[in-house]
N, C-alpha and C. Protein backbone atom coordinates (compact mmCIF):
# COMPACT_ATOMS: atom_id res chain seq x y z
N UNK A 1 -11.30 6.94 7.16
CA UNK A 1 -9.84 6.88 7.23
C UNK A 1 -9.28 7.70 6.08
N UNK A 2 -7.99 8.24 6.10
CA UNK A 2 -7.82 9.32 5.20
C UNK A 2 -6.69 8.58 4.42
N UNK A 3 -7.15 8.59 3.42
CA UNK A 3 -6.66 7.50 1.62
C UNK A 3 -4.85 7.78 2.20
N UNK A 4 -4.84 8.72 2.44
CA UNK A 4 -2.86 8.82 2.61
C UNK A 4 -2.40 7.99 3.87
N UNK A 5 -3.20 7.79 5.21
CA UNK A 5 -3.08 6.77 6.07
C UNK A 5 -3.28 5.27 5.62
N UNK A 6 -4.17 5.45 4.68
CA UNK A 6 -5.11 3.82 4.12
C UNK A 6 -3.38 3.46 3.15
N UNK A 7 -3.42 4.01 2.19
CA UNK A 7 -1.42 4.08 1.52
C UNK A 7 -0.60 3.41 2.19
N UNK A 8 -0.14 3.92 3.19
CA UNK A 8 1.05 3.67 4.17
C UNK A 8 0.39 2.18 4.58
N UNK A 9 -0.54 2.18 5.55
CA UNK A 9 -0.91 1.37 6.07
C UNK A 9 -0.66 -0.11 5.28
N UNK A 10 -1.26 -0.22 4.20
CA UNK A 10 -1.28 -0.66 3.09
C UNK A 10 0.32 -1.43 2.85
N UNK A 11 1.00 -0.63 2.54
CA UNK A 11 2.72 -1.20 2.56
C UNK A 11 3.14 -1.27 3.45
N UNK A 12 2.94 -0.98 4.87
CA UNK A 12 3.57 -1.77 5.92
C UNK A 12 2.94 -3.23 6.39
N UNK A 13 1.34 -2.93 5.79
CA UNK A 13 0.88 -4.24 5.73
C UNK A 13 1.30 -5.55 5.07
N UNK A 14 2.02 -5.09 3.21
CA UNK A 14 2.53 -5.59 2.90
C UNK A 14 3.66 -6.36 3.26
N UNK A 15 4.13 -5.31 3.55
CA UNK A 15 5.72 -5.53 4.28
C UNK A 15 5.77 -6.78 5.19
N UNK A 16 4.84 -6.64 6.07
CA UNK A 16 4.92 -7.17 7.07
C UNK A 16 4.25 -8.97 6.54
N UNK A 17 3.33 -8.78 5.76
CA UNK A 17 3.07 -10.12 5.44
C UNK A 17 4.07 -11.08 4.59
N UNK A 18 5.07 -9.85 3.83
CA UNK A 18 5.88 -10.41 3.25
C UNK A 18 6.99 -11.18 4.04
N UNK A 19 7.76 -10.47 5.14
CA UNK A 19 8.08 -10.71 6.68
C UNK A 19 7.32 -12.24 7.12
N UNK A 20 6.60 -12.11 7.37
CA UNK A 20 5.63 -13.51 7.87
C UNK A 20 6.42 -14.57 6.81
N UNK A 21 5.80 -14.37 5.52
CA UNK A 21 5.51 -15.70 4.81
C UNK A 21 7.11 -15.92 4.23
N UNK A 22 7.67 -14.93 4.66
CA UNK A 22 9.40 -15.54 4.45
C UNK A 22 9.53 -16.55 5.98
N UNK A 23 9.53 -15.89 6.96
CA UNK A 23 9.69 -17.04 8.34
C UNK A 23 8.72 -17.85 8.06
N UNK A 24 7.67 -18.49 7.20
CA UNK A 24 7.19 -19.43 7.26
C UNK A 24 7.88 -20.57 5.83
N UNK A 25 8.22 -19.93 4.99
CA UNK A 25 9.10 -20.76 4.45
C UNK A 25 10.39 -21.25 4.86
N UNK A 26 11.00 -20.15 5.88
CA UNK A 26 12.22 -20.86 6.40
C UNK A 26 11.82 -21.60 7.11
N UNK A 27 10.62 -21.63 8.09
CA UNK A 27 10.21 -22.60 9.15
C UNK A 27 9.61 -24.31 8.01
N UNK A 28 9.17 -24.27 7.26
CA UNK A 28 9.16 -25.78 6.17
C UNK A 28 10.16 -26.11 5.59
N UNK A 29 11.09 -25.09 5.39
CA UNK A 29 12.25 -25.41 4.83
C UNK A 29 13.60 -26.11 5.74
N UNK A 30 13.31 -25.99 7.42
CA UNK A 30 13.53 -26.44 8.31
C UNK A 30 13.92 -27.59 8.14
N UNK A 31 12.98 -28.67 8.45
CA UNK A 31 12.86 -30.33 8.21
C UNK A 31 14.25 -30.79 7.28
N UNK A 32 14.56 -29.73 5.82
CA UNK A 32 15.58 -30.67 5.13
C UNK A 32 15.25 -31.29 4.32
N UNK A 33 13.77 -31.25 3.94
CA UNK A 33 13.10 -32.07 2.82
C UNK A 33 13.20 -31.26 0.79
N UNK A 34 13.33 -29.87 1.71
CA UNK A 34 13.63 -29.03 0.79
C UNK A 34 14.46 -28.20 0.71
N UNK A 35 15.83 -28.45 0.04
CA UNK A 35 17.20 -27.83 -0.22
C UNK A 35 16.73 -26.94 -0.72
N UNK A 36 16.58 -27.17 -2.13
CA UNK A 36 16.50 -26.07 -2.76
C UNK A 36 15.81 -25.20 -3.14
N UNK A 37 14.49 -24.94 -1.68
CA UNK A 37 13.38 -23.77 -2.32
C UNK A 37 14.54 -22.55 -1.90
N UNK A 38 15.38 -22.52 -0.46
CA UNK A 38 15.59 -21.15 -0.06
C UNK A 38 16.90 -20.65 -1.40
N UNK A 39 17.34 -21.28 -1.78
CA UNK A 39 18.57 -20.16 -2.92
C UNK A 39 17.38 -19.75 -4.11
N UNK A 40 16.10 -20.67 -4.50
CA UNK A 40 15.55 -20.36 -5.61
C UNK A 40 14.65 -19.08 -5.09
N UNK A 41 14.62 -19.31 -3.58
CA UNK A 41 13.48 -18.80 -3.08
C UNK A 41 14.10 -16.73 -3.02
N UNK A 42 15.45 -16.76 -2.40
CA UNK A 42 16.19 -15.83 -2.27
C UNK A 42 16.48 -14.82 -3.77
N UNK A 43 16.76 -15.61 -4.52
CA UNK A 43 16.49 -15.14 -5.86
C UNK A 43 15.05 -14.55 -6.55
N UNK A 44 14.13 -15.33 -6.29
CA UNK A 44 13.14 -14.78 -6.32
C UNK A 44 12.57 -13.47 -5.59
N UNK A 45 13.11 -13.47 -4.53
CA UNK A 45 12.60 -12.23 -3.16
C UNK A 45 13.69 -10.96 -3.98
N UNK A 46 14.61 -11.02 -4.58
CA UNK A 46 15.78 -10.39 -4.63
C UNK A 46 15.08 -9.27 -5.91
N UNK A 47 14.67 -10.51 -7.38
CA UNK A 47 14.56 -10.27 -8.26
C UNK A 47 12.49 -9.03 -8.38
N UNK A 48 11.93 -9.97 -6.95
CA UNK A 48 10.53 -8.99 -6.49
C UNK A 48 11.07 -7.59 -5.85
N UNK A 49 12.42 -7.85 -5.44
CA UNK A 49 12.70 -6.20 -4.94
C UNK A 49 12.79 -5.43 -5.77
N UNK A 50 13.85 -5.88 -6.80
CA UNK A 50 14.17 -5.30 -8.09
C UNK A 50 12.58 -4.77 -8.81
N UNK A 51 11.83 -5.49 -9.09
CA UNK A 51 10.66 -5.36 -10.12
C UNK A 51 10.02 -4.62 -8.80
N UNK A 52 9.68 -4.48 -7.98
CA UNK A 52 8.71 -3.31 -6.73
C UNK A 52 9.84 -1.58 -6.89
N UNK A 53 10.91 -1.94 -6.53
CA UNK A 53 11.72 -0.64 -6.63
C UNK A 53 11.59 0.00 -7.89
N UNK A 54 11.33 -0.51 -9.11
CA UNK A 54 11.20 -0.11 -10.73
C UNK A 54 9.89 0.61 -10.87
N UNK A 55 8.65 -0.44 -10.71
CA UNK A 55 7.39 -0.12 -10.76
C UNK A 55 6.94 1.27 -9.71
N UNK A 56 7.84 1.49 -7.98
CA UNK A 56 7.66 2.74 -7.54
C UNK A 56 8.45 3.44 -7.69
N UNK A 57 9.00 3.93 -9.14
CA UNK A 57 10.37 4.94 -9.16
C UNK A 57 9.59 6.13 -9.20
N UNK A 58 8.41 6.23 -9.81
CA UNK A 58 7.84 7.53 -9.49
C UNK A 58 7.42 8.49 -8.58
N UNK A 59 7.75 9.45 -8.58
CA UNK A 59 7.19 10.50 -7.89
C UNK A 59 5.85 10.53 -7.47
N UNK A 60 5.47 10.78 -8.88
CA UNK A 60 3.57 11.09 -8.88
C UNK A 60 2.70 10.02 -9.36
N UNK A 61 1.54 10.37 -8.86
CA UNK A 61 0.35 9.17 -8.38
C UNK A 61 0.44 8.59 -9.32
N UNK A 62 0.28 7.19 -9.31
CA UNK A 62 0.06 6.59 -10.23
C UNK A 62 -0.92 6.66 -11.24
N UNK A 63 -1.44 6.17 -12.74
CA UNK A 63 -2.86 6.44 -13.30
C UNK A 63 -3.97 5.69 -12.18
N UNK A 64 -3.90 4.33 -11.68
CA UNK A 64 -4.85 4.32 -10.97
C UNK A 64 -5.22 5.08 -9.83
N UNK A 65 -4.41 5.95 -8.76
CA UNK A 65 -4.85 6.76 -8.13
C UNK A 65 -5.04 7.96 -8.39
N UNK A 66 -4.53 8.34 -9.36
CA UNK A 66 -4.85 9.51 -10.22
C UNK A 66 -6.57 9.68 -10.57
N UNK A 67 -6.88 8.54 -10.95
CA UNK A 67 -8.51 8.35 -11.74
C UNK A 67 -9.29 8.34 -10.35
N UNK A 68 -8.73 7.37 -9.22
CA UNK A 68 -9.29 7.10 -7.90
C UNK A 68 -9.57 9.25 -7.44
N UNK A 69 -8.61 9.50 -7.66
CA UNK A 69 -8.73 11.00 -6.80
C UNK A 69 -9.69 11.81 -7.56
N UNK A 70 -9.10 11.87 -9.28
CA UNK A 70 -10.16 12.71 -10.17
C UNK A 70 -11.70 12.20 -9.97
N UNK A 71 -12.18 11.02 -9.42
CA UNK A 71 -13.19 10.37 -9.29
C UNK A 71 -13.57 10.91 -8.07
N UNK A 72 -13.10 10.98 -7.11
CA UNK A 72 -13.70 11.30 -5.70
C UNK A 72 -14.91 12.73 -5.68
N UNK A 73 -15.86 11.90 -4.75
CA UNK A 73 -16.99 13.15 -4.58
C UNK A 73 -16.53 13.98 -3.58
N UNK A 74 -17.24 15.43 -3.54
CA UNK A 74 -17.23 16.38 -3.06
C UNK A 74 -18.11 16.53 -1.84
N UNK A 75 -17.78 16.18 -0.66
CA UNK A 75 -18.68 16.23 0.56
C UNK A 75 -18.42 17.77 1.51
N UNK A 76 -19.04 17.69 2.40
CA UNK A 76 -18.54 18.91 2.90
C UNK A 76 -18.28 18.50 4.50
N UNK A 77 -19.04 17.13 5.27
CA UNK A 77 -18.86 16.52 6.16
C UNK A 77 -17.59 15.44 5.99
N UNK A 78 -17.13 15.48 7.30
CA UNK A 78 -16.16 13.65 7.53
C UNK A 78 -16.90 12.82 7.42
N UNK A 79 -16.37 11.97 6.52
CA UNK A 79 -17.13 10.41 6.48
C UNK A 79 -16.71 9.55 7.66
N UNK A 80 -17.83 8.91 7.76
CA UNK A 80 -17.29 8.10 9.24
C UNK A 80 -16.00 7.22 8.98
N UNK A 81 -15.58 7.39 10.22
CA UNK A 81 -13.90 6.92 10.12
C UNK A 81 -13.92 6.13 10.99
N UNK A 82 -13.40 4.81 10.71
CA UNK A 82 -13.67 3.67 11.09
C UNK A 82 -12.15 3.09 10.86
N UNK A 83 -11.25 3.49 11.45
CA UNK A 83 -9.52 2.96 10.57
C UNK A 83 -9.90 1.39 10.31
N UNK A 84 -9.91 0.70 11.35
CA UNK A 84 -9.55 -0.87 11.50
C UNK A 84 -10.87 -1.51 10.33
N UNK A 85 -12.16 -1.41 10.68
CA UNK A 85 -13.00 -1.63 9.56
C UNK A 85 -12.63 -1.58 8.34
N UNK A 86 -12.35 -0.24 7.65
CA UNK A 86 -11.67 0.25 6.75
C UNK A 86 -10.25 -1.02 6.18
N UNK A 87 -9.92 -1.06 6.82
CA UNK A 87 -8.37 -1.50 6.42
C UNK A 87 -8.69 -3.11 6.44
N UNK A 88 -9.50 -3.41 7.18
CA UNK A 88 -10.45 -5.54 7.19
C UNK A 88 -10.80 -5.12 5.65
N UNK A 89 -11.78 -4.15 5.56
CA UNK A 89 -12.59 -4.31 4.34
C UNK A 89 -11.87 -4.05 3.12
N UNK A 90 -10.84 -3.46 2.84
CA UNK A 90 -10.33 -3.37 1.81
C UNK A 90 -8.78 -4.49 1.75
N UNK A 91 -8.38 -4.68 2.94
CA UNK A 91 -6.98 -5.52 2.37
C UNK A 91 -7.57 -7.21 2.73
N UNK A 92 -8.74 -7.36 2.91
CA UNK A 92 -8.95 -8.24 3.40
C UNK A 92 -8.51 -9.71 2.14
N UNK A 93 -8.37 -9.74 0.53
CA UNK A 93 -7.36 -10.32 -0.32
C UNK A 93 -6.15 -10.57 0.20
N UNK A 94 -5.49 -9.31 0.46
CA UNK A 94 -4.51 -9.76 1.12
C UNK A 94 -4.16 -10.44 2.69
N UNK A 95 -5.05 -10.28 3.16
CA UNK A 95 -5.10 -11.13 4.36
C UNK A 95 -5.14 -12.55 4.43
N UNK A 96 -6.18 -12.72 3.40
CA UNK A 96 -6.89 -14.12 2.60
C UNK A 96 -5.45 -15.06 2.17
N UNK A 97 -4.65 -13.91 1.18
CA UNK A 97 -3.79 -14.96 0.24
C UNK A 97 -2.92 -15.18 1.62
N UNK A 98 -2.36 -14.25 2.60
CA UNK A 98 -0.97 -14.40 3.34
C UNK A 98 -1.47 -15.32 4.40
N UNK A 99 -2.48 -15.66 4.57
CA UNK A 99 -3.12 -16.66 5.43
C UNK A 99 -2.86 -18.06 4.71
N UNK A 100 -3.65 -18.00 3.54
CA UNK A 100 -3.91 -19.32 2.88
C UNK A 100 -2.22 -19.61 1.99
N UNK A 101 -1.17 -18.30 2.08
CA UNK A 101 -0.08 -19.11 1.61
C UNK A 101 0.74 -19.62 2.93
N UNK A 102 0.51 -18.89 3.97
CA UNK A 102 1.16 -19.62 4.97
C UNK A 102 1.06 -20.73 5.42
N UNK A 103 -0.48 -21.27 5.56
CA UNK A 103 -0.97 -22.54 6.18
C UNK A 103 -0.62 -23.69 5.30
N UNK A 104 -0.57 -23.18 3.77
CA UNK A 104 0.32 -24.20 2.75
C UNK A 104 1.82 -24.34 3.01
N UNK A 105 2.03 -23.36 3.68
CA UNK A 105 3.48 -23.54 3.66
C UNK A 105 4.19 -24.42 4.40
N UNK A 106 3.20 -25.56 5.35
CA UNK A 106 3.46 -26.29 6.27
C UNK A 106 3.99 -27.89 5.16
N UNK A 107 2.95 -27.63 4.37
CA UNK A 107 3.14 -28.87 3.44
C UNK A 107 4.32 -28.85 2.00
N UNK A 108 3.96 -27.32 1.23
CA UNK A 108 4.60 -27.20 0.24
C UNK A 108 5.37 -25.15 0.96
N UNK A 109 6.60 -25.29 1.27
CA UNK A 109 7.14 -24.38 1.56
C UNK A 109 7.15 -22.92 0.56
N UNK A 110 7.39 -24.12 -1.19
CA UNK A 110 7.60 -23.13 -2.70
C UNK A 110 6.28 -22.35 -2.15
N UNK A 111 5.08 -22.07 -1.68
CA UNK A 111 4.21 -21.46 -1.84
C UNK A 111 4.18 -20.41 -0.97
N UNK A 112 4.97 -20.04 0.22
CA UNK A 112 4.74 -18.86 0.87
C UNK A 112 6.36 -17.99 0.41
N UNK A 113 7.34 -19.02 -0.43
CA UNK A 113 8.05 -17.90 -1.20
C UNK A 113 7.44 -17.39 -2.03
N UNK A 114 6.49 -17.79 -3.14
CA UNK A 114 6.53 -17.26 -4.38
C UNK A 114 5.49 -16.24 -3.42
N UNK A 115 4.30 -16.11 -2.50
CA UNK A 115 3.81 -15.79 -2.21
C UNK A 115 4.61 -14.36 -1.76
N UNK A 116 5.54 -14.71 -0.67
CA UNK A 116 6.42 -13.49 -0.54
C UNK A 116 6.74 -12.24 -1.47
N UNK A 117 7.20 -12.96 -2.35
CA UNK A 117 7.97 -11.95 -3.83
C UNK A 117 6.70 -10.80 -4.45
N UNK A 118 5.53 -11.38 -4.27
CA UNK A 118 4.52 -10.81 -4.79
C UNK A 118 4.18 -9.62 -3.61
N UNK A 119 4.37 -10.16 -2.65
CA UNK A 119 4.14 -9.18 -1.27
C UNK A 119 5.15 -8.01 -1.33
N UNK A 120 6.18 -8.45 -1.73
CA UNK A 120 7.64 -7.41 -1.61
C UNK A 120 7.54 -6.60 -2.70
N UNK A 121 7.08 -7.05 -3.83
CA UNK A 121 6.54 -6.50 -5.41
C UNK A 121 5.86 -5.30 -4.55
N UNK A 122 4.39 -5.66 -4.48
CA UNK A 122 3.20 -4.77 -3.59
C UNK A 122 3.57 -3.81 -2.78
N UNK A 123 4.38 -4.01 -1.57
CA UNK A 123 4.98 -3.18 -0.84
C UNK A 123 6.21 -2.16 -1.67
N UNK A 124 6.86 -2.64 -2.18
CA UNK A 124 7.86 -1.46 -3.04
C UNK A 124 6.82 -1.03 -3.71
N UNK A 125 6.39 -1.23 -4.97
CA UNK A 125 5.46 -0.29 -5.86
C UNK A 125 4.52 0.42 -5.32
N UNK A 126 4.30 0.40 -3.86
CA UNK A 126 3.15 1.58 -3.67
C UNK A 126 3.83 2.87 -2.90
N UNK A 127 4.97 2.57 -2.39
CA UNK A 127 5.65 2.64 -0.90
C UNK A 127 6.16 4.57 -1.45
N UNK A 128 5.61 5.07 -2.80
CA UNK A 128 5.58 6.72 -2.84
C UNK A 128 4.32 7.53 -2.65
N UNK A 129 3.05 6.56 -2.72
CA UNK A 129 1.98 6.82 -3.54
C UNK A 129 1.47 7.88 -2.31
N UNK A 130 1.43 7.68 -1.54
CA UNK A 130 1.14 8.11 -0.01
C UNK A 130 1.68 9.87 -0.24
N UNK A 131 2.92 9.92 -0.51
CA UNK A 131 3.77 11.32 -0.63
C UNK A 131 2.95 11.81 -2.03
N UNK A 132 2.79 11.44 -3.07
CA UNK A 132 2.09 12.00 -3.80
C UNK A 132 1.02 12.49 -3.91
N UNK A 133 -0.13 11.85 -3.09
CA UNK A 133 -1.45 11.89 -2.46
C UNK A 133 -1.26 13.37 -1.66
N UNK A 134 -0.10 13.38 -0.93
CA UNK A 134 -0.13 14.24 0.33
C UNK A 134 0.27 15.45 -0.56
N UNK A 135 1.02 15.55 -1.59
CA UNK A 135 1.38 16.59 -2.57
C UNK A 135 0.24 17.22 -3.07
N UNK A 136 -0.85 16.52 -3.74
CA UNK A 136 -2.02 16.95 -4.62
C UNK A 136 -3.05 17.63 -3.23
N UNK A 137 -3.20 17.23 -2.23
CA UNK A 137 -3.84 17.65 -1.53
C UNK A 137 -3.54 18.92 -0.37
N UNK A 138 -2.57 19.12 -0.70
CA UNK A 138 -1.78 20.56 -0.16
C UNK A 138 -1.92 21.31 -1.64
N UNK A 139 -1.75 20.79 -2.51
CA UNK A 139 -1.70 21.76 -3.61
C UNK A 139 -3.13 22.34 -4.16
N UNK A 140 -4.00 21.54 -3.78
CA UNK A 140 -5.74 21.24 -3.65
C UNK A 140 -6.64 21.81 -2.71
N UNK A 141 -5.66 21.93 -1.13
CA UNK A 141 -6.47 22.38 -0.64
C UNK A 141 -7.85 21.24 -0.04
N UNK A 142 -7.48 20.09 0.02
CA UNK A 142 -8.62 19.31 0.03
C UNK A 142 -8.06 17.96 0.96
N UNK A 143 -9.08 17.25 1.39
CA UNK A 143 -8.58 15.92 2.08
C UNK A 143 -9.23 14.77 1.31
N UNK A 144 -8.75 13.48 1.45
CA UNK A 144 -9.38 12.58 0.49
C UNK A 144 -9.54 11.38 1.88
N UNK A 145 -10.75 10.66 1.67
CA UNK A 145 -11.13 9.46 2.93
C UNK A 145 -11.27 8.59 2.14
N UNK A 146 -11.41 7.51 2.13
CA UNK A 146 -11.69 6.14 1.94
C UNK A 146 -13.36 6.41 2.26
N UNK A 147 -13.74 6.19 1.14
CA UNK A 147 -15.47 5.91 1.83
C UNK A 147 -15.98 4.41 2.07
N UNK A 148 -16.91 4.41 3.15
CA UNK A 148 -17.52 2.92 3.39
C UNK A 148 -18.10 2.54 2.23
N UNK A 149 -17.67 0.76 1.43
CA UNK A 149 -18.27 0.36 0.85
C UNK A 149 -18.28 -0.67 1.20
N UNK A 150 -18.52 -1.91 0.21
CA UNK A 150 -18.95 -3.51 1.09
C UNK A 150 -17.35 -4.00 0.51
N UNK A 151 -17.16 -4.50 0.70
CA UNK A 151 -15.60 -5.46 0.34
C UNK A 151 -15.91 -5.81 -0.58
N UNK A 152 -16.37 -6.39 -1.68
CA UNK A 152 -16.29 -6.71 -2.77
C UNK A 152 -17.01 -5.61 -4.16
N UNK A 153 -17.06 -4.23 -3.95
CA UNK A 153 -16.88 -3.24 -4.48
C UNK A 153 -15.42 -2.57 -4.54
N UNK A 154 -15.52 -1.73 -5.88
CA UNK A 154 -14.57 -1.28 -5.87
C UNK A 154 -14.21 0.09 -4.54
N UNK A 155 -13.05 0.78 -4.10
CA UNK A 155 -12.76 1.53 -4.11
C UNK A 155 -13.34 3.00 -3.93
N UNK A 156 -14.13 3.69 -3.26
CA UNK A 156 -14.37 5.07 -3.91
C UNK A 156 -13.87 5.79 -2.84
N UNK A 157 -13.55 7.30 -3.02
CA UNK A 157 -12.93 8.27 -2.00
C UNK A 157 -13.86 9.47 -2.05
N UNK A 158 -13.43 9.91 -0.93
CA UNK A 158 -14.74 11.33 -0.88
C UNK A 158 -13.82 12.33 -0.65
N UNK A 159 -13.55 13.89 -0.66
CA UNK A 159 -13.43 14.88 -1.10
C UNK A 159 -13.42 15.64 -0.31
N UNK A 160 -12.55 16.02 0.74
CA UNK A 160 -13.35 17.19 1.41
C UNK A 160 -12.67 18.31 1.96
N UNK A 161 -13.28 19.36 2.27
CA UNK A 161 -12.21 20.59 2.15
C UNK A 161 -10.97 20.68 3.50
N UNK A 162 -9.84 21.58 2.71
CA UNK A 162 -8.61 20.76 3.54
C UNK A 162 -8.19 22.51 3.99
N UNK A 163 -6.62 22.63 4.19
CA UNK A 163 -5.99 23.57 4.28
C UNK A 163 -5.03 23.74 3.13
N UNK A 164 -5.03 24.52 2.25
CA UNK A 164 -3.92 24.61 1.37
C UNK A 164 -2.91 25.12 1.84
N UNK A 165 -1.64 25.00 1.14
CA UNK A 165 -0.58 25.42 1.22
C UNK A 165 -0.01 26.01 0.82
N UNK A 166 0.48 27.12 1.11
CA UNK A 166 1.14 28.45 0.02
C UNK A 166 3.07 27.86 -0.08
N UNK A 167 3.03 26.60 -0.48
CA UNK A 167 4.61 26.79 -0.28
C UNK A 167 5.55 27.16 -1.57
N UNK A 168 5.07 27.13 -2.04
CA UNK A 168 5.65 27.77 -3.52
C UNK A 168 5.35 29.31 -3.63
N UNK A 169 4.49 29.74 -3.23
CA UNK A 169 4.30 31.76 -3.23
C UNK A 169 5.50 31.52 -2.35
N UNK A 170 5.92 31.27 -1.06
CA UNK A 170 6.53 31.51 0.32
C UNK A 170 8.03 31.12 -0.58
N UNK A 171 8.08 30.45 -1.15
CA UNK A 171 9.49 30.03 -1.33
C UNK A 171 9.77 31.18 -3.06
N UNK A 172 8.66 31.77 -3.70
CA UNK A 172 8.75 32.50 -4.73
C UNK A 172 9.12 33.98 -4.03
N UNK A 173 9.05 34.39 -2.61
CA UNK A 173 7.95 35.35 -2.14
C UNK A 173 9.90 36.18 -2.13
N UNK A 174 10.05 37.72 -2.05
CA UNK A 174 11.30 37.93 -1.75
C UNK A 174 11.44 37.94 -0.42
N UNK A 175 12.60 38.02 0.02
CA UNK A 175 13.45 37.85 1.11
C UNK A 175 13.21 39.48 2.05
N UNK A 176 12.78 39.45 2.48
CA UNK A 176 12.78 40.61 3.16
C UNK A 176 13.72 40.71 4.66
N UNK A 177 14.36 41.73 5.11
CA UNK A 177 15.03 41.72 6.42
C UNK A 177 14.56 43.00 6.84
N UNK A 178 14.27 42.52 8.64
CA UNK A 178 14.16 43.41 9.39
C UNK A 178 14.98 44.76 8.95
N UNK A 179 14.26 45.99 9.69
CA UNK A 179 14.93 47.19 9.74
C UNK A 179 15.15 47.40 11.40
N UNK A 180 16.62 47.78 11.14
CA UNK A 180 16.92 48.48 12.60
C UNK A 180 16.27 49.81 12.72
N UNK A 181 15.55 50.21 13.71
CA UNK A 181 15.62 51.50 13.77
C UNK A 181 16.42 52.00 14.48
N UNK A 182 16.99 53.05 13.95
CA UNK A 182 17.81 54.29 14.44
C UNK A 182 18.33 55.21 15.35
N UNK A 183 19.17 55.00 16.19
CA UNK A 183 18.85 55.86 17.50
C UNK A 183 19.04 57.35 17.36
């Protein structure tokens, strides 16, 4: 799977779990037993937007994907691409927590908010990293995959040759206009 699909994927995954475990706190919060998780809870989601929008104000890769890319080996084949595998084996934490905060959320609601805020955190702070990735690798000339490892390893990416992009010569380059010829 190619690290700039694995990115995206990644924060809509977020997104979406964050999505979930908000309708599952409104759904415990239902009953009436608990007034006051949703204003504490709303504040909280408000104040995780704030702190996700801060943490992704950047442009360019972050240091950890920065080290992730300078780290990547140099193959000359596609690594097997496996999207759905790929995306079990690495978000599978997050699958874990948005599971295990939802099913709490039947009993104690506070737990798939605070759970939320952290999701909405996650999803804003990554939600450039993808465009930056896609920057270095036009500028590189190179593609970057997710390589198969076991789920409880870190991370590694593999390397492999891409199409560069001349868009800076093209946009440096002068302007030239047709010539009429002459009758």
């Amino acid at each position: 799977m190619r690290f700039v699909d694995f990115l995206r994927t990644t924060v809509l995954i977020s997104a979406a779990a964050a999505s979930a475990l908000a309708a599952v706190t409104a759904a415990g919060v239902a009953g009436g037993a608990h007034d006051d998780v949703i204003p504490v809870a709303a504040g909280w989601w408000a104040a995780g937007g704030l702190i996700g929008l801060w943490l992704g104000r950047r442009a360019e890769a972050s240091p950890p994907i920065a080290t992730l890319l300078a780290g990547a080996r140099t193959q000359s084949s596609l690594p097997e691409v496996n999207p759905a595998r790929t995306v079990l084996n690495r978000l599978w934490p997050l699958l874990l927590c948005t599971v295990g905060a939802g099913g709490l959320g039947v009993v104690a609601p506070q737990i798939p908010a605070i759970a939320t805020g952290f999701a909405i955190i996650w999803a804003l702070a990554w939600r450039r990293q993808s465009s930056s990735v896609t920057a270095i690798e036009e500028r590189d000339g190179a593609r970057f995959y997710v390589a198969p490892t076991s789920p409880l390893h870190a991370i590694r990416l593999v390397r492999t040759p891409g199409f560069r992009t001349n868009l800076r010569e093209l946009q440096d380059a002068p302007v030239s206009r047709p010539v009429s010829p002459r009758a």
